[in-house]
N, C-alpha and C. Protein backbone atom coordinates (compact mmCIF):
# COMPACT_ATOMS: atom_id res chain seq x y z
N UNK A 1 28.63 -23.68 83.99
CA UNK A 1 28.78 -22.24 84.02
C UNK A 1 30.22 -21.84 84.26
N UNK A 2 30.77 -22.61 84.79
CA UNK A 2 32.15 -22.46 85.46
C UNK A 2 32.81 -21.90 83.87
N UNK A 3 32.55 -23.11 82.77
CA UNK A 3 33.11 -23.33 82.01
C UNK A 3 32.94 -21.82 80.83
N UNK A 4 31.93 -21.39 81.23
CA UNK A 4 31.40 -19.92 80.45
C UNK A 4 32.75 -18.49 81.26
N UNK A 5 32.52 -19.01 82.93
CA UNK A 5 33.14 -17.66 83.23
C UNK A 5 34.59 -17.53 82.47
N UNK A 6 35.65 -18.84 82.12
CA UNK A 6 36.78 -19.37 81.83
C UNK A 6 36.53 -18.12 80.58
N UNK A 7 35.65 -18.94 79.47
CA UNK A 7 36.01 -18.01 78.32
C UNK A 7 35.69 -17.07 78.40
N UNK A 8 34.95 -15.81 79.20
CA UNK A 8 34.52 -14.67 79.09
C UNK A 8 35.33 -13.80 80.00
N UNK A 9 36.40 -14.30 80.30
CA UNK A 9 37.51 -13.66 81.23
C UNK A 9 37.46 -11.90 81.19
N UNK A 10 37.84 -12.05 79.83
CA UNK A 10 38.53 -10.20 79.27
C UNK A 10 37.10 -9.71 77.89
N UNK A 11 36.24 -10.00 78.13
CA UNK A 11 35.09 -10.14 77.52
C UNK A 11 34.35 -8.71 78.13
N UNK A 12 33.83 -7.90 77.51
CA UNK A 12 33.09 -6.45 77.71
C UNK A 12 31.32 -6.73 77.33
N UNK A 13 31.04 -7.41 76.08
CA UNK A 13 29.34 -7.43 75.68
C UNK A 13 29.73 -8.63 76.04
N UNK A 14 27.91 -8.86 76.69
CA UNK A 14 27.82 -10.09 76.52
C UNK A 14 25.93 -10.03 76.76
N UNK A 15 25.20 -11.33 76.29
CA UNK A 15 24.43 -11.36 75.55
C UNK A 15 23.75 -13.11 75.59
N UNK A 16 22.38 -12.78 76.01
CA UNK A 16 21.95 -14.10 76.16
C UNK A 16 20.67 -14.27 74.86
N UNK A 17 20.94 -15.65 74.66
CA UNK A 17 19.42 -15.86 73.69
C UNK A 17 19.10 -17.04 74.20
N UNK A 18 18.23 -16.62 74.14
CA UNK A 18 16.55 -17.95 74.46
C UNK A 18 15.84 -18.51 73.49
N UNK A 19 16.40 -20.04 73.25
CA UNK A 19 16.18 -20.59 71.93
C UNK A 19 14.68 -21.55 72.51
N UNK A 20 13.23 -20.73 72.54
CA UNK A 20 12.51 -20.86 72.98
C UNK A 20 12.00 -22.16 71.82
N UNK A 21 11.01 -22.91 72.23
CA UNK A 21 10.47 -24.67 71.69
C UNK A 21 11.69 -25.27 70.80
N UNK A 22 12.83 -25.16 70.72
CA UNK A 22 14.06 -25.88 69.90
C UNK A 22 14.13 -27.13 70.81
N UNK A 23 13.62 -27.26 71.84
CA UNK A 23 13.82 -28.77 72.71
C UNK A 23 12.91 -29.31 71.68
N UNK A 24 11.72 -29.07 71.44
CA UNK A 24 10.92 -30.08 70.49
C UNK A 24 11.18 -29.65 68.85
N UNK A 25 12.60 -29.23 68.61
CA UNK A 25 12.59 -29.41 67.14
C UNK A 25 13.74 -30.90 66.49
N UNK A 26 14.25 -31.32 67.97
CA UNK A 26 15.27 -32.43 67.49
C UNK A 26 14.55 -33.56 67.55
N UNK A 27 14.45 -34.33 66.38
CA UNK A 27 13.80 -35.36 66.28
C UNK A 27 14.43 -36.81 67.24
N UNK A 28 13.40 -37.59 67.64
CA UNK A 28 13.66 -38.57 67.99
C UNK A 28 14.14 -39.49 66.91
N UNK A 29 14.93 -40.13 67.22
CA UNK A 29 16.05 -41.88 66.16
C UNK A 29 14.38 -42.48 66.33
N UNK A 30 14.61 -43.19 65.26
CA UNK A 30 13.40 -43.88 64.56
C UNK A 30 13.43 -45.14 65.09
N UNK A 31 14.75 -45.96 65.86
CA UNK A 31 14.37 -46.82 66.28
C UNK A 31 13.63 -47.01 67.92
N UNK A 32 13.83 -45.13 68.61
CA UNK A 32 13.41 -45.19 69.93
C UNK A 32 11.77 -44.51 69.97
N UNK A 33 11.39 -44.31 68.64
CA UNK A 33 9.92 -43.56 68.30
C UNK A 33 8.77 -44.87 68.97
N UNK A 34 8.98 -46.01 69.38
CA UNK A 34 8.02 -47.21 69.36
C UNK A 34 7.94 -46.79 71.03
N UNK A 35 9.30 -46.78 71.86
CA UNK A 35 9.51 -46.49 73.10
C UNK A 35 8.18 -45.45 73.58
N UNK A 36 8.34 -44.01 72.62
CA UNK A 36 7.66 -43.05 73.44
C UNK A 36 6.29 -42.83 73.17
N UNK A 37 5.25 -43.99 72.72
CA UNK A 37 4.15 -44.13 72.42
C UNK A 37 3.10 -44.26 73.57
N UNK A 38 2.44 -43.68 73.54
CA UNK A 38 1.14 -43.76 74.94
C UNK A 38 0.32 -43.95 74.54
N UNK A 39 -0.73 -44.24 75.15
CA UNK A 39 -1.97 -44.68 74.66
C UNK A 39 -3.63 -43.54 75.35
N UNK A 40 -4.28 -43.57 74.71
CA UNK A 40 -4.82 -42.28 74.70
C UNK A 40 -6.85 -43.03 74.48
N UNK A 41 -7.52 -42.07 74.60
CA UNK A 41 -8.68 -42.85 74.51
C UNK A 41 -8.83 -42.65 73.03
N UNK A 42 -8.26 -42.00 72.63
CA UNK A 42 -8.38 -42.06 70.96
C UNK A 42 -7.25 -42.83 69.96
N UNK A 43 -6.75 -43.69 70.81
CA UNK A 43 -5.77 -44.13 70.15
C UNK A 43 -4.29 -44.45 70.63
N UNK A 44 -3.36 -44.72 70.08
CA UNK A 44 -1.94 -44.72 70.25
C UNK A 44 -1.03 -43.57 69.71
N UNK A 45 -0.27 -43.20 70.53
CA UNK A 45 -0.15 -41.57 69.83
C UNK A 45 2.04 -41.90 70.60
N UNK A 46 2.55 -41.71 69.15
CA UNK A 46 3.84 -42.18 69.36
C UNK A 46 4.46 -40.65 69.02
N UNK A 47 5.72 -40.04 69.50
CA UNK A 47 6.26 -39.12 69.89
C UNK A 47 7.45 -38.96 68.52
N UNK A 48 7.46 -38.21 67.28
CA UNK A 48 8.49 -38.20 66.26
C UNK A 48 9.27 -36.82 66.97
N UNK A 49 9.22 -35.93 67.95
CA UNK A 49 10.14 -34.97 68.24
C UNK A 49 10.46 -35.12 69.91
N UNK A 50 11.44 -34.79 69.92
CA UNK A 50 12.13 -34.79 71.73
C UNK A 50 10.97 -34.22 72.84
N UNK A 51 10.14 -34.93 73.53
CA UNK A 51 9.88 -34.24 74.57
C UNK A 51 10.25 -34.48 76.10
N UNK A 52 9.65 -34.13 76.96
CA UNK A 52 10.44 -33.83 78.20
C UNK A 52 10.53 -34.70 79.19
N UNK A 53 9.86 -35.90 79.28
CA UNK A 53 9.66 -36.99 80.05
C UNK A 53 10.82 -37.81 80.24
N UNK A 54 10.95 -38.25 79.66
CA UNK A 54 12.65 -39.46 79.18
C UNK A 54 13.97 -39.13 79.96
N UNK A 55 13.80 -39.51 80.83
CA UNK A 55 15.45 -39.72 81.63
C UNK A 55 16.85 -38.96 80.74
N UNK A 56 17.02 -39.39 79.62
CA UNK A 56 18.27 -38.78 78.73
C UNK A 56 17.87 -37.40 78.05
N UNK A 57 16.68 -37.17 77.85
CA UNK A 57 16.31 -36.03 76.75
C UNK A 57 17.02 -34.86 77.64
N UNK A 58 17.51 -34.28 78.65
CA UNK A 58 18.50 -33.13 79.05
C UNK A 58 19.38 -33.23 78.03
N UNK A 59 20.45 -34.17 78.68
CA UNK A 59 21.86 -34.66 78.12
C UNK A 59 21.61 -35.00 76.59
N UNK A 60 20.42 -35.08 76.05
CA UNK A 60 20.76 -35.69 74.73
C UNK A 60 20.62 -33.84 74.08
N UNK A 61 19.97 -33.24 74.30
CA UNK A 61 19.18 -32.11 74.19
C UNK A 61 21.01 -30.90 74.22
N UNK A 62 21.37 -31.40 75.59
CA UNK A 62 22.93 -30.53 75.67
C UNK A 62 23.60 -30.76 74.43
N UNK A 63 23.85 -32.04 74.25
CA UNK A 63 24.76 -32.74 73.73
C UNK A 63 24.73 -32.13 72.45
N UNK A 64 23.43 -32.16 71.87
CA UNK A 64 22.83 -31.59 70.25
C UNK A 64 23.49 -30.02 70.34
N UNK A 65 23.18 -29.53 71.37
CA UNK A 65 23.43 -27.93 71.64
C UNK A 65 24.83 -27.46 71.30
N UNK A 66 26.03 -28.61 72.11
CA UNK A 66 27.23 -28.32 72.40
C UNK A 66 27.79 -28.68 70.96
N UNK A 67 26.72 -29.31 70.10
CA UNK A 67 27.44 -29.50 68.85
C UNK A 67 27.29 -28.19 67.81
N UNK A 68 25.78 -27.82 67.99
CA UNK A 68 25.97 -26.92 67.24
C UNK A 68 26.74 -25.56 67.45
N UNK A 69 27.42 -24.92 68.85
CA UNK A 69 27.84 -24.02 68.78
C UNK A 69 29.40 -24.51 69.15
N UNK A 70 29.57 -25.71 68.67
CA UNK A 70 31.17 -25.91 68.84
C UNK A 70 32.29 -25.52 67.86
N UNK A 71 32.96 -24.40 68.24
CA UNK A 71 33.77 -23.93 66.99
C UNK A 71 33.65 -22.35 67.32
N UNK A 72 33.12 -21.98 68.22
CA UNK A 72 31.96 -20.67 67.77
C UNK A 72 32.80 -19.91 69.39
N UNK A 73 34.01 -19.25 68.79
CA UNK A 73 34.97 -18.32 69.84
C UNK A 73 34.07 -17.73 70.70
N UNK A 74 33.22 -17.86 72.02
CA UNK A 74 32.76 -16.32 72.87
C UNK A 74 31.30 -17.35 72.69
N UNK A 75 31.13 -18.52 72.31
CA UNK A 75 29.58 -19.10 72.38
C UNK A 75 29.80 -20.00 73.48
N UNK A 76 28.83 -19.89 73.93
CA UNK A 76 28.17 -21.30 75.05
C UNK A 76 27.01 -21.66 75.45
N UNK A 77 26.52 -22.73 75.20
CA UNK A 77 25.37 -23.38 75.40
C UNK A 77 24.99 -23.95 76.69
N UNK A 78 24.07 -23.28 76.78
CA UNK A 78 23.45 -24.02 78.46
C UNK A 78 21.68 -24.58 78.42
N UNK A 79 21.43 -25.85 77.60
CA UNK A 79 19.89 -26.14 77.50
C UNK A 79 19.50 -25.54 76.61
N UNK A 80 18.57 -24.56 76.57
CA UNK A 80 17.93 -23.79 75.50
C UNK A 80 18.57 -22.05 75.47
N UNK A 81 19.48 -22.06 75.96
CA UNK A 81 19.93 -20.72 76.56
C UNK A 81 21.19 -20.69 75.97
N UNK A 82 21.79 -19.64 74.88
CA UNK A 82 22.94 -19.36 74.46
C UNK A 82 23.14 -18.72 74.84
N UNK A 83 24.54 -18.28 75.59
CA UNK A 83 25.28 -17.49 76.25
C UNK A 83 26.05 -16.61 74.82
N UNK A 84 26.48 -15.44 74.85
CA UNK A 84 27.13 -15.04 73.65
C UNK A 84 27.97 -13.92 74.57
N UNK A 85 29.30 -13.91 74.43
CA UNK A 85 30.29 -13.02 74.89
C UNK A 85 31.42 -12.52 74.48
N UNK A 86 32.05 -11.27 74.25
CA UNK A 86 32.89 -11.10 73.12
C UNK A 86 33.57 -9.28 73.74
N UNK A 87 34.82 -9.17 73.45
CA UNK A 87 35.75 -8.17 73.86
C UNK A 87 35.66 -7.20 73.20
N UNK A 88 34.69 -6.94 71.75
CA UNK A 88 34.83 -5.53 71.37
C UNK A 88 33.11 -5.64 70.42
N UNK A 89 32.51 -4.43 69.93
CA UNK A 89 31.55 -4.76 69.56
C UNK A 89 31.82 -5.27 67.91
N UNK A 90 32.82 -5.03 67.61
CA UNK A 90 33.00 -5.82 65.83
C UNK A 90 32.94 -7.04 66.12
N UNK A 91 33.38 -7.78 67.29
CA UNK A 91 33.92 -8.94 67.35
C UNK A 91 32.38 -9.52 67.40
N UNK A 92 31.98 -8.99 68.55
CA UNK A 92 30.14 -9.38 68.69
C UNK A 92 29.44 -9.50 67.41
N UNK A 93 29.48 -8.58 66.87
CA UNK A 93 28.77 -8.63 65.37
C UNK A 93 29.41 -10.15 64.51
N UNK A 94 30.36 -10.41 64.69
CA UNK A 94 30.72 -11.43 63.63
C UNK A 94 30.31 -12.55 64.43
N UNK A 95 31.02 -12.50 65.74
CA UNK A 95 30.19 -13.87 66.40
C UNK A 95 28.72 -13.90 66.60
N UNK A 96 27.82 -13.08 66.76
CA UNK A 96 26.31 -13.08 66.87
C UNK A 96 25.50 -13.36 65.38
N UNK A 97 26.48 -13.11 64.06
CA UNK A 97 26.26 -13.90 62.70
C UNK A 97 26.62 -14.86 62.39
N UNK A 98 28.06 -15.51 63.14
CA UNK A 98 28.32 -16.61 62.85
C UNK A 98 27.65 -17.76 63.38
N UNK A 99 27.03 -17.43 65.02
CA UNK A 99 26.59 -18.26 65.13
C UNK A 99 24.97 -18.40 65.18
N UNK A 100 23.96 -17.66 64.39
CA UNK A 100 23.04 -17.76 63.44
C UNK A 100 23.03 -18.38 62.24
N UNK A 101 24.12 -18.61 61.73
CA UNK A 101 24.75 -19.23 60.49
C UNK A 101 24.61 -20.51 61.17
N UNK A 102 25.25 -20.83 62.12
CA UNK A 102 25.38 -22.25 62.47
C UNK A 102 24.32 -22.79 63.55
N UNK A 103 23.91 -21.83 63.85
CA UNK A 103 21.84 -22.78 63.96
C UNK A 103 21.74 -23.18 62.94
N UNK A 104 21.30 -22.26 62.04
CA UNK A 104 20.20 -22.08 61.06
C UNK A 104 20.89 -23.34 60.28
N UNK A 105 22.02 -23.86 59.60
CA UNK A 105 22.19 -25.03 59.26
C UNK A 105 22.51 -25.97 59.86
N UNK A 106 22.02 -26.48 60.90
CA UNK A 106 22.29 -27.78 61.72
C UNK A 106 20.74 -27.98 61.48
N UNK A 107 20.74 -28.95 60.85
CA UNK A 107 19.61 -30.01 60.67
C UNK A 107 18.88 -30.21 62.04
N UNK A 108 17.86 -29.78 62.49
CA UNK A 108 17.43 -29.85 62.90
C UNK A 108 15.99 -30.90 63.19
């Protein structure tokens, strides 16, 4: 957070979004899919999207986050929570499209 107040110094709007079930839209690597398999009375039931159990899935979960809004003047990512902050409302408008633009194409 520290790192949010830094860029939002001289900043007037500011603006949160809640990127609500996107923890379970990043797929698990195909070689750690065998790892998150449980066993069930109906079967074996193995895990193809991120869920919440796993020691790394925070940090792997940030990590995905900090990529997609890296580049993105007045953005910051905290978990599922985008911070959005910006000094005039034109400026807001371009950053609150730009970085919809850059969800919406990060492979998810």
């Amino acid at each position: 957070m520290q790192d949010f107040s830094v860029k939002a110094a001289d900043c007037v709007i500011f603006s949160k979004i809640d990127l609500r079930r996107w923890y379970h839209q990043v797929t698990v690597n195909t070689a750690d899919v065998p790892t998150t398999a449980i066993s069930t009375p109906f079967g074996m039931f193995k895990y193809l999207r991120m869920l919440f159990g796993p020691r790394n899935s925070g940090n792997t979960f940030q990590h995905h986050m900090d990529r997609v809004v890296s580049g993105l003047k007045g953005v910051f990512a905290y978990l599922d929570d985008v911070l959005v902050s910006s000094t005039s409302a034109a400026h807001y408008a371009a950053t609150c499209a730009s970085s919809s633009a850059a969800s919406g194409s990060m492979a998810l």
